[in-house]
C-alpha atoms as a PDB file:
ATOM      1  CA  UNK A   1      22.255  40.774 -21.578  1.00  0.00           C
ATOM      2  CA  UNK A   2      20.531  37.778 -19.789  1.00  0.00           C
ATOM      3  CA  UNK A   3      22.466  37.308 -16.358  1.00  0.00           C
ATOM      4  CA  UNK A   4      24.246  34.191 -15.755  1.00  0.00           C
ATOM      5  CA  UNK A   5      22.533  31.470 -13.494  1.00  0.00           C
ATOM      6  CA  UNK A   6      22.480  31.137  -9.417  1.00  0.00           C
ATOM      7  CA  UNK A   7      22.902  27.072 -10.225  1.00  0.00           C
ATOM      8  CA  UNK A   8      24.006  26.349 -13.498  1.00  0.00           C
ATOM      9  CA  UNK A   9      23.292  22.261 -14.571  1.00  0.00           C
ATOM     10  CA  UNK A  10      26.296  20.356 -13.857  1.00  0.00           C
ATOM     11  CA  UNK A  11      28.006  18.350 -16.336  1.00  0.00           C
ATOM     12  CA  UNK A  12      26.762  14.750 -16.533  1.00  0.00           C
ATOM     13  CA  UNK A  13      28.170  11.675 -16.738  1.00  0.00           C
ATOM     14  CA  UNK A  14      27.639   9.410 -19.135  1.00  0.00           C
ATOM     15  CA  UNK A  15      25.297   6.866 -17.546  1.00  0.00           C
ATOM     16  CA  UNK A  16      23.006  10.164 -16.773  1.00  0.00           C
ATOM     17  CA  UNK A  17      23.127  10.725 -20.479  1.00  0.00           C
ATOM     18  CA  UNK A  18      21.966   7.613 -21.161  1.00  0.00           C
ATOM     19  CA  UNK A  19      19.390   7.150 -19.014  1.00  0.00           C
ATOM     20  CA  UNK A  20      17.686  10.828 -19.841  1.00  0.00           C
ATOM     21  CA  UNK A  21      17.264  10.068 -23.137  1.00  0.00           C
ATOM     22  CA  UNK A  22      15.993   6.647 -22.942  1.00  0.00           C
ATOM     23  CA  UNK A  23      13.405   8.439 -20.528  1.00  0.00           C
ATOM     24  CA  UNK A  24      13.332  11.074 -23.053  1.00  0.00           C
ATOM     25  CA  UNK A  25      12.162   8.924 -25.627  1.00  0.00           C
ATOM     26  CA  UNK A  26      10.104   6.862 -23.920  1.00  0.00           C
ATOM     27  CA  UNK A  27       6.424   6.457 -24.803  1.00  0.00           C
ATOM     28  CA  UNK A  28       5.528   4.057 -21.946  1.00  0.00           C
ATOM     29  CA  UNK A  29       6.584   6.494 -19.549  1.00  0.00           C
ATOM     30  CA  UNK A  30       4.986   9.200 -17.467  1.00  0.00           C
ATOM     31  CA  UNK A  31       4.565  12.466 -19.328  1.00  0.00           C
ATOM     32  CA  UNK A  32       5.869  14.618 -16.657  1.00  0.00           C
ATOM     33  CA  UNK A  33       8.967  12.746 -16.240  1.00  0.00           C
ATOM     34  CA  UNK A  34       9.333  12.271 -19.930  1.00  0.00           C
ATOM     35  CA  UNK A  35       8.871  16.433 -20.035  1.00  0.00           C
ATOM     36  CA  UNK A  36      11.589  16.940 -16.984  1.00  0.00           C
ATOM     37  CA  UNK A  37      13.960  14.449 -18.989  1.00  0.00           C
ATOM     38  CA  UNK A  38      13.726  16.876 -22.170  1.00  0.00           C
ATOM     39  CA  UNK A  39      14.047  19.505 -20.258  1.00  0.00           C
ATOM     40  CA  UNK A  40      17.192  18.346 -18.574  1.00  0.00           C
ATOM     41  CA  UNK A  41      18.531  17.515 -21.795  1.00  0.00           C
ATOM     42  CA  UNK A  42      18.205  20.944 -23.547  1.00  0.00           C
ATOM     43  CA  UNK A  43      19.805  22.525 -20.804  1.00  0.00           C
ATOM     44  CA  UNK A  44      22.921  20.069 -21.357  1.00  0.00           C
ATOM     45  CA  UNK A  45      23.190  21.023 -24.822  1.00  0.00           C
ATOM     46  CA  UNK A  46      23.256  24.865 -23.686  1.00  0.00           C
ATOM     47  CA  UNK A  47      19.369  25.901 -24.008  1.00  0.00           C
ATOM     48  CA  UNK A  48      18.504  28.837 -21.736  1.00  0.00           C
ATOM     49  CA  UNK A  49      15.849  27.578 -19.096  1.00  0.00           C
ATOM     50  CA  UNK A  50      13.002  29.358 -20.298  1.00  0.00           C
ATOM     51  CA  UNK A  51      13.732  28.094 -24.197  1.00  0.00           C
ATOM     52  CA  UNK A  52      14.361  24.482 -22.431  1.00  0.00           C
ATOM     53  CA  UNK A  53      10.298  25.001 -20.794  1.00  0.00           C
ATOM     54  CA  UNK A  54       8.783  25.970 -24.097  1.00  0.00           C
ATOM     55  CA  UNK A  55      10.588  23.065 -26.017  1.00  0.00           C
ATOM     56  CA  UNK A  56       8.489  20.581 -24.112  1.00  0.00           C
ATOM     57  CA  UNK A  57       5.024  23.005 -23.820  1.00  0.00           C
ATOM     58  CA  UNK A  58       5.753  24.333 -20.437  1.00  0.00           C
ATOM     59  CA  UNK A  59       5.741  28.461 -19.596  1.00  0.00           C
ATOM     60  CA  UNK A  60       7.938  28.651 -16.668  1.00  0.00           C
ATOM     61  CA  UNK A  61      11.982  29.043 -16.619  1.00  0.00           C
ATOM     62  CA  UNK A  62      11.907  29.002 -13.123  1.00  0.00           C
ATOM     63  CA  UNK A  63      10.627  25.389 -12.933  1.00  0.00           C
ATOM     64  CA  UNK A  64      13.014  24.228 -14.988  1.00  0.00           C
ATOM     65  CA  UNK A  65      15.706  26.318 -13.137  1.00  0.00           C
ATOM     66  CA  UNK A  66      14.421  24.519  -9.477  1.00  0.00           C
ATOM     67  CA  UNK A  67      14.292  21.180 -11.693  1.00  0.00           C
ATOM     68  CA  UNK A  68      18.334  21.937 -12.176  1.00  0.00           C
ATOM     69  CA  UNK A  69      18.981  22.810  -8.869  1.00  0.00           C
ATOM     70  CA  UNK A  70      16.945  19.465  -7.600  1.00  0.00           C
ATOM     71  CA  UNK A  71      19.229  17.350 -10.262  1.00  0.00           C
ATOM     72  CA  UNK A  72      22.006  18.785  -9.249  1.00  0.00           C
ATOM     73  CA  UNK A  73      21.556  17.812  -5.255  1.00  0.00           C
ATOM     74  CA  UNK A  74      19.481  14.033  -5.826  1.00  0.00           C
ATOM     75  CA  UNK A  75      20.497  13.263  -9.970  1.00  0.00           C
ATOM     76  CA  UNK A  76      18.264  11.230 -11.994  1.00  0.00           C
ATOM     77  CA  UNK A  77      15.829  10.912  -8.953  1.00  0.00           C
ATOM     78  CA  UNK A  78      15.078  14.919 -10.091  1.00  0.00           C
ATOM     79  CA  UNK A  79      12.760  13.174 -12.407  1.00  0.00           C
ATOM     80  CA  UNK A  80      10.403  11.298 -10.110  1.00  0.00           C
ATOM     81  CA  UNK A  81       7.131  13.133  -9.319  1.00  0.00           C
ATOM     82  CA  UNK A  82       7.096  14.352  -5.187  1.00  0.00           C
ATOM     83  CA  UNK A  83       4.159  14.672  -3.224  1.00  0.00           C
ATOM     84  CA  UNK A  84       1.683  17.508  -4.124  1.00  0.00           C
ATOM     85  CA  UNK A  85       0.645  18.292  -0.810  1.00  0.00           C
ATOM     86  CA  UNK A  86      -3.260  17.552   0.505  1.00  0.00           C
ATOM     87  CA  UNK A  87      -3.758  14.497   2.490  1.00  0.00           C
ATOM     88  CA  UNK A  88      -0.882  11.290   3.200  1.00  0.00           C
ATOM     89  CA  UNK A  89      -2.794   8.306   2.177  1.00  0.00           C
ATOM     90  CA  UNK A  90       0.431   5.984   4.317  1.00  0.00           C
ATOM     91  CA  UNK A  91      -0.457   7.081   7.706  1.00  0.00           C
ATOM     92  CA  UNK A  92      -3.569   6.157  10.255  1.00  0.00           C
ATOM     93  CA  UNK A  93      -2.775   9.500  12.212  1.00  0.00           C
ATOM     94  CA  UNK A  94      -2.318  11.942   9.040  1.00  0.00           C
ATOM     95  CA  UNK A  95      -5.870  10.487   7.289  1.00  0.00           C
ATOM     96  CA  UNK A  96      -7.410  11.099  11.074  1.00  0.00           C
ATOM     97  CA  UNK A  97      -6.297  14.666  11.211  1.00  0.00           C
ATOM     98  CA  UNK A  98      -7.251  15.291   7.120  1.00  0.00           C
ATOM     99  CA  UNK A  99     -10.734  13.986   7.668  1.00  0.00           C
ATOM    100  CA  UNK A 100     -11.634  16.798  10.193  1.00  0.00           C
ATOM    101  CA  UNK A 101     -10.225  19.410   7.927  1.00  0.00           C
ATOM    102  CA  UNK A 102     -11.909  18.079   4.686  1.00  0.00           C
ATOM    103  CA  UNK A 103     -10.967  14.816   3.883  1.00  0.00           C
ATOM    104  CA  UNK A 104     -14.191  12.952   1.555  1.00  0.00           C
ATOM    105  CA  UNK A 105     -17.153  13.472   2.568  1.00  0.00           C
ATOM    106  CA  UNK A 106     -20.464  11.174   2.662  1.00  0.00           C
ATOM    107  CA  UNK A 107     -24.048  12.507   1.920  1.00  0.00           C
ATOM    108  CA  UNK A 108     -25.129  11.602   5.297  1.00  0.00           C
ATOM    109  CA  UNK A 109     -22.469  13.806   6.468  1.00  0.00           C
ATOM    110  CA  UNK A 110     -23.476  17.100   4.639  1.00  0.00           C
ATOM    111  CA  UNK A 111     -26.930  16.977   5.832  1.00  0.00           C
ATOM    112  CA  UNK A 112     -29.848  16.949   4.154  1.00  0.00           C
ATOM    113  CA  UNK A 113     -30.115  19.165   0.674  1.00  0.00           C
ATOM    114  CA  UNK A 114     -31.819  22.459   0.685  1.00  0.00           C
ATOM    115  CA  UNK A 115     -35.310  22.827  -0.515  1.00  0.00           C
ATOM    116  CA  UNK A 116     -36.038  19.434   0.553  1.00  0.00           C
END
């Protein structure tokens, strides 16, 4: 018997309804948020995370269990892509400290090439 879940969707309101499966449908919109939308949605109607994941071609229940628990603390926002990690292209002093660990890289940079 599957176990019940740590933070279970909770109910939504109309207007989040609505606005999930507009985004749902959409086919002007970005995929992942399109996919996160579904997702959301099939949990509503009482899919089990991991059944909600392979409905839109994903693997993992337990992205679709943090994508609850994120909807449940910020709502529709949930659906908006956050930042990846790697370099901050906003600030002077983060792309200073990202270009000595790595950051792009000319050719006259890397030296010359070997066997040359």
């Amino acid at each position: 018997m599957a176990q019940p879940h740590k933070h279970p969707l909770r109910s939504l309101t109309g207007t989040e309804r609505a606005e999930l499966e507009r985004v749902a449908r959409s086919a002007s919109d970005r995929a992942d948020r399109v996919a996160r939308a579904k997702q959301l949605l099939a949990v509503a109607d009482g899919a089990r995370f991991t059944d909600a994941a392979r409905q839109t071609g994903r693997r993992s229940g337990d992205a679709v269990a943090l994508l609850v628990q994120r909807f449940n603390a910020l709502g529709l926002a949930a659906l908006d892509a956050r930042h990846g990690g790697g370099c901050s292209t906003g600030r002077p002093s983060a792309t200073a400290s990202c270009a000595s660990f790595g950051g792009p890289r000319t050719a006259s940079a890397m030296g010359p090439r070997p066997g040359r």
